[in-house]
PDB file of N, CA and C in Angstrom:
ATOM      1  N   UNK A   1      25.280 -35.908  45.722  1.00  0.00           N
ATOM      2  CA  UNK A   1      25.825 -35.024  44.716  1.00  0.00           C
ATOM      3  C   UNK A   1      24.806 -33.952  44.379  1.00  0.00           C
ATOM      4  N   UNK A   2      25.737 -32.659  44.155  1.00  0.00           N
ATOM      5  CA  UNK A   2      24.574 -31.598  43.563  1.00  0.00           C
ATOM      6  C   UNK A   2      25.246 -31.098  42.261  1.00  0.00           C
ATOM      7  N   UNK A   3      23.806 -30.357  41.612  1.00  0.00           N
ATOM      8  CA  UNK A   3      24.170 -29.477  40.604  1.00  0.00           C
ATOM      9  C   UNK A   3      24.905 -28.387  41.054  1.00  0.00           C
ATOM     10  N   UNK A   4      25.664 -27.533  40.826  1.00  0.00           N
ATOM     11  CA  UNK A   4      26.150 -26.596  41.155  1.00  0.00           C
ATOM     12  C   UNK A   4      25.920 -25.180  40.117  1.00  0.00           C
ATOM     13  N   UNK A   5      25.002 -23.807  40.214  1.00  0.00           N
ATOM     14  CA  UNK A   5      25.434 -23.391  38.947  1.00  0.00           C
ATOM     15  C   UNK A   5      24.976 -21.458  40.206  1.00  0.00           C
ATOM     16  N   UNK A   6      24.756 -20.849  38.588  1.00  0.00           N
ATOM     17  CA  UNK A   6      24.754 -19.060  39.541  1.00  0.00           C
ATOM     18  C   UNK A   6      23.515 -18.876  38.745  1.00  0.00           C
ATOM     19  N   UNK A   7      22.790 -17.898  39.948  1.00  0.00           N
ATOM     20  CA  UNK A   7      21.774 -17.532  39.283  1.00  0.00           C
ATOM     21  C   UNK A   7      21.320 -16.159  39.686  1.00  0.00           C
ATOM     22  N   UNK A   8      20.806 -15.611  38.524  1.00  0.00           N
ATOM     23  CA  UNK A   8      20.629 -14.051  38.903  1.00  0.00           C
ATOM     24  C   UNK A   8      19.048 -14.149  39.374  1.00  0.00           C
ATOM     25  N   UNK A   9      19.267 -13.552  40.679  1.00  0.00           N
ATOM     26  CA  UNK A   9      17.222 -12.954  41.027  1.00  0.00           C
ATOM     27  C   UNK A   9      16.966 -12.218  40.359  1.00  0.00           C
ATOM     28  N   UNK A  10      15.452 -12.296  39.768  1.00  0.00           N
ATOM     29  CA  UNK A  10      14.887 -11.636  39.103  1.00  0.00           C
ATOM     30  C   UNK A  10      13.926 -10.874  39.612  1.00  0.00           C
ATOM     31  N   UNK A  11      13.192 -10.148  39.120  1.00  0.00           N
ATOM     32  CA  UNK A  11      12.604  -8.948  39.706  1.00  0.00           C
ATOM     33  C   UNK A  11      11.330  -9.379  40.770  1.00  0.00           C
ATOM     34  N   UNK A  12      11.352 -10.728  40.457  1.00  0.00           N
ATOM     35  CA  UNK A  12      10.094 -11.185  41.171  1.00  0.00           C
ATOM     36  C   UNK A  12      10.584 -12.079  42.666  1.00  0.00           C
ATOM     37  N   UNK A  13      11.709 -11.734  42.957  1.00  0.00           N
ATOM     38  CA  UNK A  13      12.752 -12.141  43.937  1.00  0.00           C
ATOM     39  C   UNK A  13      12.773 -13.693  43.900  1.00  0.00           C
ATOM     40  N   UNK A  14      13.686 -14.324  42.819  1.00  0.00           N
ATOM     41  CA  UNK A  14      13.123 -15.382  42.657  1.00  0.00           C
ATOM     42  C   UNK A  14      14.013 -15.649  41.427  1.00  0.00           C
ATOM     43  N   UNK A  15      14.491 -17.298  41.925  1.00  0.00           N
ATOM     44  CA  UNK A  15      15.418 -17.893  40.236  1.00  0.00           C
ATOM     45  C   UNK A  15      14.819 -18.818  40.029  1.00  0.00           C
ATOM     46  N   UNK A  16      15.334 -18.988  38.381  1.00  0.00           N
ATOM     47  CA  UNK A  16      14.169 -20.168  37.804  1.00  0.00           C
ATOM     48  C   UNK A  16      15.178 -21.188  37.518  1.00  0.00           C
ATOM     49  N   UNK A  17      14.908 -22.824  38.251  1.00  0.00           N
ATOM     50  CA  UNK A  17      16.062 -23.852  37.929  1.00  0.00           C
ATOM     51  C   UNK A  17      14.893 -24.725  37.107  1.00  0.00           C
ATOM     52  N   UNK A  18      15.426 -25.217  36.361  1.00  0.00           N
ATOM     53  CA  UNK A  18      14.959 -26.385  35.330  1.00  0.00           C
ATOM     54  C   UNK A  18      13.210 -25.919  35.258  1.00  0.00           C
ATOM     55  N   UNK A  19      12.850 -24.605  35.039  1.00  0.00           N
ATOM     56  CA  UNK A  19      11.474 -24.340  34.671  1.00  0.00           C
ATOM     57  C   UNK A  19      10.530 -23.649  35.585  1.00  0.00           C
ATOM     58  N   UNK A  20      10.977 -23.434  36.677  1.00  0.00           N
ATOM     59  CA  UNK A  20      10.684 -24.151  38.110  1.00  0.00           C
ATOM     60  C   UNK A  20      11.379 -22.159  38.833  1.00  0.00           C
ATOM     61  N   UNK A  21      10.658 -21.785  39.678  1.00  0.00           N
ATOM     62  CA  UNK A  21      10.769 -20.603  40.182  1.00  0.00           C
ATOM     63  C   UNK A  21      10.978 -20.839  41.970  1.00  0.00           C
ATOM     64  N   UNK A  22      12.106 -20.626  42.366  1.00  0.00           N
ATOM     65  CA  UNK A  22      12.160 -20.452  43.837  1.00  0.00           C
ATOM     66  C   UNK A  22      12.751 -18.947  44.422  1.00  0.00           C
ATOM     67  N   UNK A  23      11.904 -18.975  45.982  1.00  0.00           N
ATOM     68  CA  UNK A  23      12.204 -17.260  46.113  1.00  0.00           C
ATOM     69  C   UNK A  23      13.484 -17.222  46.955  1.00  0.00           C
ATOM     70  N   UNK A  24      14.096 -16.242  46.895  1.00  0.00           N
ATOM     71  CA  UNK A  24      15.097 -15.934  48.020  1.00  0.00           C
ATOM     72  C   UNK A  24      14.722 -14.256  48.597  1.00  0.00           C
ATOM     73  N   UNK A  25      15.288 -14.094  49.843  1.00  0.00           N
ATOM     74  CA  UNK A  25      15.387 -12.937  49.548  1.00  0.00           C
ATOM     75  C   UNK A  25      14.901 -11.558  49.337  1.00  0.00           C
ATOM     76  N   UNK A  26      14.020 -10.922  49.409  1.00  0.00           N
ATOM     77  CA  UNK A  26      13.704  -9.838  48.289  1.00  0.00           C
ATOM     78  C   UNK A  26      14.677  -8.584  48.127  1.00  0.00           C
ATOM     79  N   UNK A  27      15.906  -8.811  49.351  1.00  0.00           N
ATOM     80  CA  UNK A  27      16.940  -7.579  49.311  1.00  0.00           C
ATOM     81  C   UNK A  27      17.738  -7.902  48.221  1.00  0.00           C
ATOM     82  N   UNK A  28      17.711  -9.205  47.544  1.00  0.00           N
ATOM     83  CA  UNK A  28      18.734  -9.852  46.598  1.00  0.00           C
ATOM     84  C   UNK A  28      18.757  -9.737  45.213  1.00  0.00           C
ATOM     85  N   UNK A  29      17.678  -8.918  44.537  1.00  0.00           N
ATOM     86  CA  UNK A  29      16.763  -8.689  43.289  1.00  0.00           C
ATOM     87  C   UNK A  29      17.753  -7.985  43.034  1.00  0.00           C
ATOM     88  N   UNK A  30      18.236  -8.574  41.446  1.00  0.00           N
ATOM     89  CA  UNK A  30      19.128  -8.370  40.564  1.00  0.00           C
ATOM     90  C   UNK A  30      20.782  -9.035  40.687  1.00  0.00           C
ATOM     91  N   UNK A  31      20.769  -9.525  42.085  1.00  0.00           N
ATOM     92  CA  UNK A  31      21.765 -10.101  42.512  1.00  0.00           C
ATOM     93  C   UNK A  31      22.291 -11.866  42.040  1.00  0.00           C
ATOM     94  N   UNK A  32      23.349 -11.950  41.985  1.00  0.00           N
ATOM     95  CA  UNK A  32      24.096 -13.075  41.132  1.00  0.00           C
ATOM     96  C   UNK A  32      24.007 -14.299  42.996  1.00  0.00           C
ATOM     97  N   UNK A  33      23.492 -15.401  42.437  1.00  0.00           N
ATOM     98  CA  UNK A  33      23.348 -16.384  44.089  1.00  0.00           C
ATOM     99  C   UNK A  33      23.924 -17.395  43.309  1.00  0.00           C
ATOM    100  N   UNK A  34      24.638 -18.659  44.559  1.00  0.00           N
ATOM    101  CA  UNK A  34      24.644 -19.558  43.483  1.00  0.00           C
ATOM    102  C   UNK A  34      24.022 -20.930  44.338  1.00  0.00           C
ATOM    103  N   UNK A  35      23.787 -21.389  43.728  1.00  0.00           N
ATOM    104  CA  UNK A  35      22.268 -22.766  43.970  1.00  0.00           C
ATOM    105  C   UNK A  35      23.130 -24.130  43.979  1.00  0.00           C
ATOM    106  N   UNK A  36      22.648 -24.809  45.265  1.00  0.00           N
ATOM    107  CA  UNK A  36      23.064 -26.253  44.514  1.00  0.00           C
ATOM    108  C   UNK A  36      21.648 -26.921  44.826  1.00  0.00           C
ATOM    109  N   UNK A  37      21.410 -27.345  43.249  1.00  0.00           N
ATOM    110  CA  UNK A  37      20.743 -28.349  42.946  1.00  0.00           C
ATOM    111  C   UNK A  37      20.707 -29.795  43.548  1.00  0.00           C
ATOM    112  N   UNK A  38      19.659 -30.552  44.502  1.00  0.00           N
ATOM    113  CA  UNK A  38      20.168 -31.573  45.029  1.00  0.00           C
ATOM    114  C   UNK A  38      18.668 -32.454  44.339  1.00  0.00           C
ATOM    115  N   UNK A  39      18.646 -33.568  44.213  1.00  0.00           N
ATOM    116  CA  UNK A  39      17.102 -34.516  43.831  1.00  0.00           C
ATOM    117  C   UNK A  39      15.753 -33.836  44.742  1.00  0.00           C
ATOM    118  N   UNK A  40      16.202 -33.802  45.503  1.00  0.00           N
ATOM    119  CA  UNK A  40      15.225 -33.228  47.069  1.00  0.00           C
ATOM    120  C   UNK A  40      14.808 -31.872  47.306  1.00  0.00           C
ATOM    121  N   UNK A  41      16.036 -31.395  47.108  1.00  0.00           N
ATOM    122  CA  UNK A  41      16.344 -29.722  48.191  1.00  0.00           C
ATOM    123  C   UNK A  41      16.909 -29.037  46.850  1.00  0.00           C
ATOM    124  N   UNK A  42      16.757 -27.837  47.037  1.00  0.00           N
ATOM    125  CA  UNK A  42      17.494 -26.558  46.428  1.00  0.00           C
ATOM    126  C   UNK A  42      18.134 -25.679  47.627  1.00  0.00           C
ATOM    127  N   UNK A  43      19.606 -26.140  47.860  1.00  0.00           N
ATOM    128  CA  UNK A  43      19.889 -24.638  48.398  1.00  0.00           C
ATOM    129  C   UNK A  43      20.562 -23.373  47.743  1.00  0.00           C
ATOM    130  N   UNK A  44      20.267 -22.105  48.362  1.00  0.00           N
ATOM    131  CA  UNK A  44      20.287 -20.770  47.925  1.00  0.00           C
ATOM    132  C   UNK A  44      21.105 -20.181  48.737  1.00  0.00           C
ATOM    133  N   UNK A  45      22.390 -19.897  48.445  1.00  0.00           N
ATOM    134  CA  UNK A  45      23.681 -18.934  48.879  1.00  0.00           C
ATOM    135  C   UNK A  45      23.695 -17.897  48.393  1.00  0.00           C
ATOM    136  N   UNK A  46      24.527 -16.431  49.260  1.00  0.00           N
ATOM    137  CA  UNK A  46      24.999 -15.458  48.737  1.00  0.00           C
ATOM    138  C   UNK A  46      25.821 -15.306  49.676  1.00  0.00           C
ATOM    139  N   UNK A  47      27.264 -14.895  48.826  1.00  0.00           N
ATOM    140  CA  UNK A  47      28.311 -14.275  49.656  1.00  0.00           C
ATOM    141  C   UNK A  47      28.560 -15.716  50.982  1.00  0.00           C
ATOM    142  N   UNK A  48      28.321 -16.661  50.403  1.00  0.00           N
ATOM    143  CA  UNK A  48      28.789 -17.977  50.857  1.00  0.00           C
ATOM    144  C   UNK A  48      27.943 -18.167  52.411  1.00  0.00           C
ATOM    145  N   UNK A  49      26.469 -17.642  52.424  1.00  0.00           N
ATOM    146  CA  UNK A  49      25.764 -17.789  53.281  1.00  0.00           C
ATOM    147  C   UNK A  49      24.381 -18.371  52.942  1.00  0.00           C
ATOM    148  N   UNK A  50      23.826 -19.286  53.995  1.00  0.00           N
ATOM    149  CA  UNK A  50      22.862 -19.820  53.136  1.00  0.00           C
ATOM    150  C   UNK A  50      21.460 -19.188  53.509  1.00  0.00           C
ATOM    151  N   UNK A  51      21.137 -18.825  52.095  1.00  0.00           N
ATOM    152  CA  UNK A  51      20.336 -18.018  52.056  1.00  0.00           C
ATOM    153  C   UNK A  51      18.158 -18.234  52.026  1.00  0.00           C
ATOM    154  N   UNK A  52      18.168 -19.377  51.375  1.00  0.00           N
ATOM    155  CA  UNK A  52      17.388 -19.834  51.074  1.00  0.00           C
ATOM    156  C   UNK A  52      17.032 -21.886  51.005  1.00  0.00           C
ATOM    157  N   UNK A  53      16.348 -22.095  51.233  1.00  0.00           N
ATOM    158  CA  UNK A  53      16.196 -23.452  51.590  1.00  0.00           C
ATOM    159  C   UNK A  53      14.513 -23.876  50.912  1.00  0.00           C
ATOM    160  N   UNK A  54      15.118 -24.969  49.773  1.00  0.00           N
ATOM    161  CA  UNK A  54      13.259 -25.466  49.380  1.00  0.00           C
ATOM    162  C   UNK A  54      13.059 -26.924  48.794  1.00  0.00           C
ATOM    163  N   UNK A  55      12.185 -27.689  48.780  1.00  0.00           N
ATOM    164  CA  UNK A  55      12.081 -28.702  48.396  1.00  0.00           C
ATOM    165  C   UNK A  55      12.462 -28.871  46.840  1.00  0.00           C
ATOM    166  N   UNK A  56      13.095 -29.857  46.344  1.00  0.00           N
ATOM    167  CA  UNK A  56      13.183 -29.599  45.171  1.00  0.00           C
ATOM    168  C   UNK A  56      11.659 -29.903  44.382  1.00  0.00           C
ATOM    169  N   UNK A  57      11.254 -29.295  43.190  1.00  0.00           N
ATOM    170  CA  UNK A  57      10.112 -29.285  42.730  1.00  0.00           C
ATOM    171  C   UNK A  57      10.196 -29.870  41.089  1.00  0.00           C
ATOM    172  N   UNK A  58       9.362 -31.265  40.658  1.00  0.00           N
ATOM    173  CA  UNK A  58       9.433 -32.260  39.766  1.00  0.00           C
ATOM    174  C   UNK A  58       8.904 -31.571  38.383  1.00  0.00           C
ATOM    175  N   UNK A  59       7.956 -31.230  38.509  1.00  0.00           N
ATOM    176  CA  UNK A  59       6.870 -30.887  37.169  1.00  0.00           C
ATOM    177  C   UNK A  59       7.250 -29.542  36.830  1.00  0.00           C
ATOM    178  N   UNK A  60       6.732 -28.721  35.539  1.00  0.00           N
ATOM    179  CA  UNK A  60       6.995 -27.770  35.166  1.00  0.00           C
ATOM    180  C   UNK A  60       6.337 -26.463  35.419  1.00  0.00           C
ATOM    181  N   UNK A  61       6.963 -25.374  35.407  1.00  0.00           N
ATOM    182  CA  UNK A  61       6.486 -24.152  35.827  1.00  0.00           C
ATOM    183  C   UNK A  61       5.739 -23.799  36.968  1.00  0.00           C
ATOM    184  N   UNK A  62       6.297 -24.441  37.973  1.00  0.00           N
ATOM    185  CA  UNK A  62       5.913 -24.454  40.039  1.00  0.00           C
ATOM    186  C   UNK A  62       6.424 -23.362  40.240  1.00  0.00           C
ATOM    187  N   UNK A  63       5.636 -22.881  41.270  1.00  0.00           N
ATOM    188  CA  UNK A  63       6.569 -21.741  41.974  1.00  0.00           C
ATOM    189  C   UNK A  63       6.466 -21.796  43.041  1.00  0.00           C
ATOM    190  N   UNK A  64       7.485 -21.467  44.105  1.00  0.00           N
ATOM    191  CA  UNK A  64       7.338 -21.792  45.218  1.00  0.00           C
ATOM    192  C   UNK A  64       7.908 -20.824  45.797  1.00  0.00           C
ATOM    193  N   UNK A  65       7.107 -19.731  46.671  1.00  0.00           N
ATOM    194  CA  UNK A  65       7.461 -18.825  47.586  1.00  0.00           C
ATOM    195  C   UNK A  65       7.345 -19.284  49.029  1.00  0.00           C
ATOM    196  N   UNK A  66       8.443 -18.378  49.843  1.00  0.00           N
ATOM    197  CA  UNK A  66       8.305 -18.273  51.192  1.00  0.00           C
ATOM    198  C   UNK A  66       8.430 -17.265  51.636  1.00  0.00           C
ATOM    199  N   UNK A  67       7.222 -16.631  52.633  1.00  0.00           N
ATOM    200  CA  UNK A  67       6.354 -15.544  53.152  1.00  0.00           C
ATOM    201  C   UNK A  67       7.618 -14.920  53.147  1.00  0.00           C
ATOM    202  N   UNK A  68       9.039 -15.482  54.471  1.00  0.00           N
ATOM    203  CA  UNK A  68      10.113 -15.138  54.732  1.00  0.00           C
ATOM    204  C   UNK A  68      11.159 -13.797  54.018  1.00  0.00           C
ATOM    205  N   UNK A  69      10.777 -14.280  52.588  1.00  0.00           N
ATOM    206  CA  UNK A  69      11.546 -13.835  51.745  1.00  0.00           C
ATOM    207  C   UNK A  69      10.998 -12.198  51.264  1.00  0.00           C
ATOM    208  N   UNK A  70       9.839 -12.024  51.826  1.00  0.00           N
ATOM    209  CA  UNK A  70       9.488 -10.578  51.067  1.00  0.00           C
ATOM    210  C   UNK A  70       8.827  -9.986  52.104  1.00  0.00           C
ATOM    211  N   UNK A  71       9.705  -9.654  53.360  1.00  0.00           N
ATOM    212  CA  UNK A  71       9.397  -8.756  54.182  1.00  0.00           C
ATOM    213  C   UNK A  71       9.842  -7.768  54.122  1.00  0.00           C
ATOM    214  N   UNK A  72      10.552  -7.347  53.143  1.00  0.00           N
ATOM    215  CA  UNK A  72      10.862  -5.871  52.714  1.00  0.00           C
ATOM    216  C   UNK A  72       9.816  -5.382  51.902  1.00  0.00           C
ATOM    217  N   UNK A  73       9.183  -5.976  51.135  1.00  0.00           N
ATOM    218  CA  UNK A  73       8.331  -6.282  50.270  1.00  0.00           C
ATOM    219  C   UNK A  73       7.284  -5.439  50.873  1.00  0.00           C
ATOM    220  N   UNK A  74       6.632  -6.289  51.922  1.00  0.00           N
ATOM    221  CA  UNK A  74       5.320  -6.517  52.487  1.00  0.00           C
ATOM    222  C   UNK A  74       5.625  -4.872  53.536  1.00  0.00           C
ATOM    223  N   UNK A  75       6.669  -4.869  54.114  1.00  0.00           N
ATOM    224  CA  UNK A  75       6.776  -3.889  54.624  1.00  0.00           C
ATOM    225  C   UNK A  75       6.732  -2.342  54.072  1.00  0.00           C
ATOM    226  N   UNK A  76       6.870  -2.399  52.270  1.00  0.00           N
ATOM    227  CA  UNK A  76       6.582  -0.953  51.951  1.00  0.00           C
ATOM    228  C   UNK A  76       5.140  -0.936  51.535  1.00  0.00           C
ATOM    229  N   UNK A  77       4.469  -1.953  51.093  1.00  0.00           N
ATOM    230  CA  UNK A  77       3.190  -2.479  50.635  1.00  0.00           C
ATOM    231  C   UNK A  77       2.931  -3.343  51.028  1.00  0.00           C
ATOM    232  N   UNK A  78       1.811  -3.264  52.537  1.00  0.00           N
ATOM    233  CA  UNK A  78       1.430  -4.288  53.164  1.00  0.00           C
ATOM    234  C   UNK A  78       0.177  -4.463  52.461  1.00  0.00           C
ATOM    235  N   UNK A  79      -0.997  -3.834  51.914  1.00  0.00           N
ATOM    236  CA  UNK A  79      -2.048  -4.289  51.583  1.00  0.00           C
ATOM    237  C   UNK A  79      -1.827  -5.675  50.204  1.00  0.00           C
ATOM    238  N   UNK A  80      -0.562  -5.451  50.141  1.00  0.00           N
ATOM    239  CA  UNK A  80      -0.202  -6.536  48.608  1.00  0.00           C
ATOM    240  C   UNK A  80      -0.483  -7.900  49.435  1.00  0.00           C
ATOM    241  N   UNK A  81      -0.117  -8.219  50.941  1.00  0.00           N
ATOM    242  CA  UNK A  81      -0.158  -9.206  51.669  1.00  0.00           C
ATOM    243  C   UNK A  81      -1.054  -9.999  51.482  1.00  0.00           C
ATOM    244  N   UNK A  82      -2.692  -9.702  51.728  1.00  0.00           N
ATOM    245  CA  UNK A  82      -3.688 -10.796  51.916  1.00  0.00           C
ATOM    246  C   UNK A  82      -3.584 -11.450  50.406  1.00  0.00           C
ATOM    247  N   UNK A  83      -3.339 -10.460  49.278  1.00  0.00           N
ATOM    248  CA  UNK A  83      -3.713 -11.326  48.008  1.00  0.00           C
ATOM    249  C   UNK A  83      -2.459 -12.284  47.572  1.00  0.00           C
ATOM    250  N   UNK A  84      -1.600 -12.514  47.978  1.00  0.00           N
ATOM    251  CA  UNK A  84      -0.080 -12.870  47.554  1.00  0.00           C
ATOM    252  C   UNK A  84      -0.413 -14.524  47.578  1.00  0.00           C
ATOM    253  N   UNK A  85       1.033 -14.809  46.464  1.00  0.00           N
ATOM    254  CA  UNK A  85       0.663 -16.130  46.615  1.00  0.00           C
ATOM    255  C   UNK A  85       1.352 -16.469  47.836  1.00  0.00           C
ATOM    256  N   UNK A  86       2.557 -15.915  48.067  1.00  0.00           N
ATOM    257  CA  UNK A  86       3.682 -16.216  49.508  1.00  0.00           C
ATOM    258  C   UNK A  86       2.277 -16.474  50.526  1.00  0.00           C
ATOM    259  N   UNK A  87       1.307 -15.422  51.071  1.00  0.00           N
ATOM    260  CA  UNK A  87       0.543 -16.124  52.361  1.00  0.00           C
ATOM    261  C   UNK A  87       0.152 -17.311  51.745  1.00  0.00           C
ATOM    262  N   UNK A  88      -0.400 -17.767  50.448  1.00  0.00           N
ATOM    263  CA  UNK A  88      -1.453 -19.147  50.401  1.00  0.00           C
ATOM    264  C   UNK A  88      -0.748 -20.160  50.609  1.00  0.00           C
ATOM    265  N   UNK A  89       0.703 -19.775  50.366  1.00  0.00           N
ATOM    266  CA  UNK A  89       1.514 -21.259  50.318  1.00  0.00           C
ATOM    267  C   UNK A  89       2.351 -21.333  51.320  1.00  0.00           C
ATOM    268  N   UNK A  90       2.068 -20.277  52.630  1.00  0.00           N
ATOM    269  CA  UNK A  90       3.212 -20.442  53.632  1.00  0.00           C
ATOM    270  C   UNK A  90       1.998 -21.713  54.699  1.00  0.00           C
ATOM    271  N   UNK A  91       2.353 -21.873  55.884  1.00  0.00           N
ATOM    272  CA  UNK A  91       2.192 -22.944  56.855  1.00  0.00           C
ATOM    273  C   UNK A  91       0.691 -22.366  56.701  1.00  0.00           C
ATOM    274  N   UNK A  92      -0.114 -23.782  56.869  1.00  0.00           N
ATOM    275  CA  UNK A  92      -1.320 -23.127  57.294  1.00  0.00           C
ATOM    276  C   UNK A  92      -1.599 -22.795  58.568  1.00  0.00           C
ATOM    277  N   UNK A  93      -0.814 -23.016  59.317  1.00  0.00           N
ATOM    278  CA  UNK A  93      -0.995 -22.701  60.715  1.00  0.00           C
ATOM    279  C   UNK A  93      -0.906 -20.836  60.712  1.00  0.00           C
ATOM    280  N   UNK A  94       0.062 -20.342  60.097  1.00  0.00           N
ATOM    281  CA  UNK A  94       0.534 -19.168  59.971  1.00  0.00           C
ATOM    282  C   UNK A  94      -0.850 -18.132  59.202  1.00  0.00           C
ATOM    283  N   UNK A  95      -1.078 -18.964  58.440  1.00  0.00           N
ATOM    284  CA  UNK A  95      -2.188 -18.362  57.164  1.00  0.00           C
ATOM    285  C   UNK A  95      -3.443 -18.132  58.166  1.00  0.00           C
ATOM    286  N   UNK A  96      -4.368 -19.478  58.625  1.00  0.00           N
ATOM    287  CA  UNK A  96      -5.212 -19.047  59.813  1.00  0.00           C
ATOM    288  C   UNK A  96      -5.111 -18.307  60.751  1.00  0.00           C
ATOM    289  N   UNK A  97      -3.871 -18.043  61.395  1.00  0.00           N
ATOM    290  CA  UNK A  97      -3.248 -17.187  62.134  1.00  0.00           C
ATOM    291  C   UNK A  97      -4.141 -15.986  61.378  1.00  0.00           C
ATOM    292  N   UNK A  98      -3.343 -15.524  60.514  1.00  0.00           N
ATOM    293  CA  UNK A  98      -3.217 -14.123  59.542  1.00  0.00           C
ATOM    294  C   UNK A  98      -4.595 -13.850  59.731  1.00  0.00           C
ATOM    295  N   UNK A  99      -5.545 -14.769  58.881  1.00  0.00           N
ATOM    296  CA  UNK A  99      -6.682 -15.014  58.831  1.00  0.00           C
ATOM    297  C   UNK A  99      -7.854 -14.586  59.896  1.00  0.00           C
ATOM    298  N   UNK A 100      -7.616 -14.829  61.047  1.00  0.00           N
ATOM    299  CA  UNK A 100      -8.422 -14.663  61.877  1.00  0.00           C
ATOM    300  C   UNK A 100      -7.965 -13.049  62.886  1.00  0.00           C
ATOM    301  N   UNK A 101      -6.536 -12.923  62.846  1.00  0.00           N
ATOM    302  CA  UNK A 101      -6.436 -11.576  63.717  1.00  0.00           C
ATOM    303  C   UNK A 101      -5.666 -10.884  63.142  1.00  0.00           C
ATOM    304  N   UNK A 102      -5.425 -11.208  62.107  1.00  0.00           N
ATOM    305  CA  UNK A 102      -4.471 -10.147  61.369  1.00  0.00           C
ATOM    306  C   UNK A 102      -5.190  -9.198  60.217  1.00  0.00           C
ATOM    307  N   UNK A 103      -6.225  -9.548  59.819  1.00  0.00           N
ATOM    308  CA  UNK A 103      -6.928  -8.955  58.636  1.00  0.00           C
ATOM    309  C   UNK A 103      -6.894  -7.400  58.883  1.00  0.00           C
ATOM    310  N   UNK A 104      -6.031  -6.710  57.980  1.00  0.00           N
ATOM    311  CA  UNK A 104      -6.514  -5.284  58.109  1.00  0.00           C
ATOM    312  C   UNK A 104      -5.050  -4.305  59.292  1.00  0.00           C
ATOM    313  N   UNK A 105      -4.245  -5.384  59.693  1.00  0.00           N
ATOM    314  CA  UNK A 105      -3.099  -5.050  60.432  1.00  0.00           C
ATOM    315  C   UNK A 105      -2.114  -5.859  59.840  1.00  0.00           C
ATOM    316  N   UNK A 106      -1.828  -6.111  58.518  1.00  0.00           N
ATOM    317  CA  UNK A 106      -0.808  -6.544  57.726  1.00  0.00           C
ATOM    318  C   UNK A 106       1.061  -6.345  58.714  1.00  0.00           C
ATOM    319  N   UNK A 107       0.819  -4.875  58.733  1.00  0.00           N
ATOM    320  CA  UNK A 107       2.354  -4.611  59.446  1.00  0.00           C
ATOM    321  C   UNK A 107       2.432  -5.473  60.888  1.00  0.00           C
ATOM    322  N   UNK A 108       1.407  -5.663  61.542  1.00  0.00           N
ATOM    323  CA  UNK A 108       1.621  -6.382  62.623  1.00  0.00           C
ATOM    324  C   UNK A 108       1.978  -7.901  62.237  1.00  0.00           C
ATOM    325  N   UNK A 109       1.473  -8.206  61.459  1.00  0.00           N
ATOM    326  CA  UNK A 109       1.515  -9.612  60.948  1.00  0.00           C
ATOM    327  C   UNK A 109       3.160 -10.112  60.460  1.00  0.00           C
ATOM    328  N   UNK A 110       3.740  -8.837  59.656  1.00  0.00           N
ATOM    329  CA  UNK A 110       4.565  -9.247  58.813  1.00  0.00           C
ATOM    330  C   UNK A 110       5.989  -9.437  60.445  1.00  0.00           C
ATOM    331  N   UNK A 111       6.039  -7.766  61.359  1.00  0.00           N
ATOM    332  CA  UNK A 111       6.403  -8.122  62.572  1.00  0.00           C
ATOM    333  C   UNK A 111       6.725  -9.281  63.060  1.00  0.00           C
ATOM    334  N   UNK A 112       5.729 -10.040  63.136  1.00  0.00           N
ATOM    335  CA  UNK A 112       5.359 -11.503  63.754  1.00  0.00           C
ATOM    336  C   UNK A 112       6.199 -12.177  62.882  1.00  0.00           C
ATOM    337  N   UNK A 113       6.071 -12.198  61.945  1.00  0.00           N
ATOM    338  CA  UNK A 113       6.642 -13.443  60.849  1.00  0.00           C
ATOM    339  C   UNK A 113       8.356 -13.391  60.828  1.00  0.00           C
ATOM    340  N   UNK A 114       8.664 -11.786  61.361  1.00  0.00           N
ATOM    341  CA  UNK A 114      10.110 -12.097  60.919  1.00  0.00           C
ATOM    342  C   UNK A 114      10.630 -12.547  62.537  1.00  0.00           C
TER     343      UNK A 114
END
């Protein structure tokens, strides 16, 4: 069983369920999604497509980005990239990646990622 409810993205591409911040998206900012809440998982629809996919998260005020979600983002302002929380918390495989040959070629990086 899930929760079922709608949620508007907020400017930080990103809805807040029970305290708790997950990203979708960044083309979706200001846009109405609707979420089902599961014990585990959060999924993230729009226009009855699934949009977003995340672990569900227990404690209060988590946030949980994925790199995925703000390549529009990263693509008008790539230098925002190295400091973001989206790289610290995407795969570390991806992050060392970044890390070692990407420093300073952000647009190539973001390329890669999508």
């Amino acid at each position: 069983t899930a929760r079922c409810n709608h949620y508007r993205v907020d400017k930080y591409s990103s809805i807040m369920i029970d305290t708790c911040h997950y990203s979708v998206p960044d083309h979706l900012v200001g846009k109405l999604v609707f979420a089902k809440v599961y014990s585990f998982k959060v999924l993230v629809f729009h226009n009855d497509r699934l949009v977003a996919e995340h672990a569900k998260m227990h404690d209060y005020h988590q946030w949980s980005f994925k790199l995925e979600h703000y390549t529009n983002t990263f693509r008008r302002k790539p230098g925002a990239l190295a400091s973001s929380t989206a790289l610290r918390q995407t795969d570390p495989y991806l992050h060392s990646l970044y890390q070692q040959y990407y420093i300073g070629k952000e647009r190539d990086f973001i390329d890669l990622v999508i």
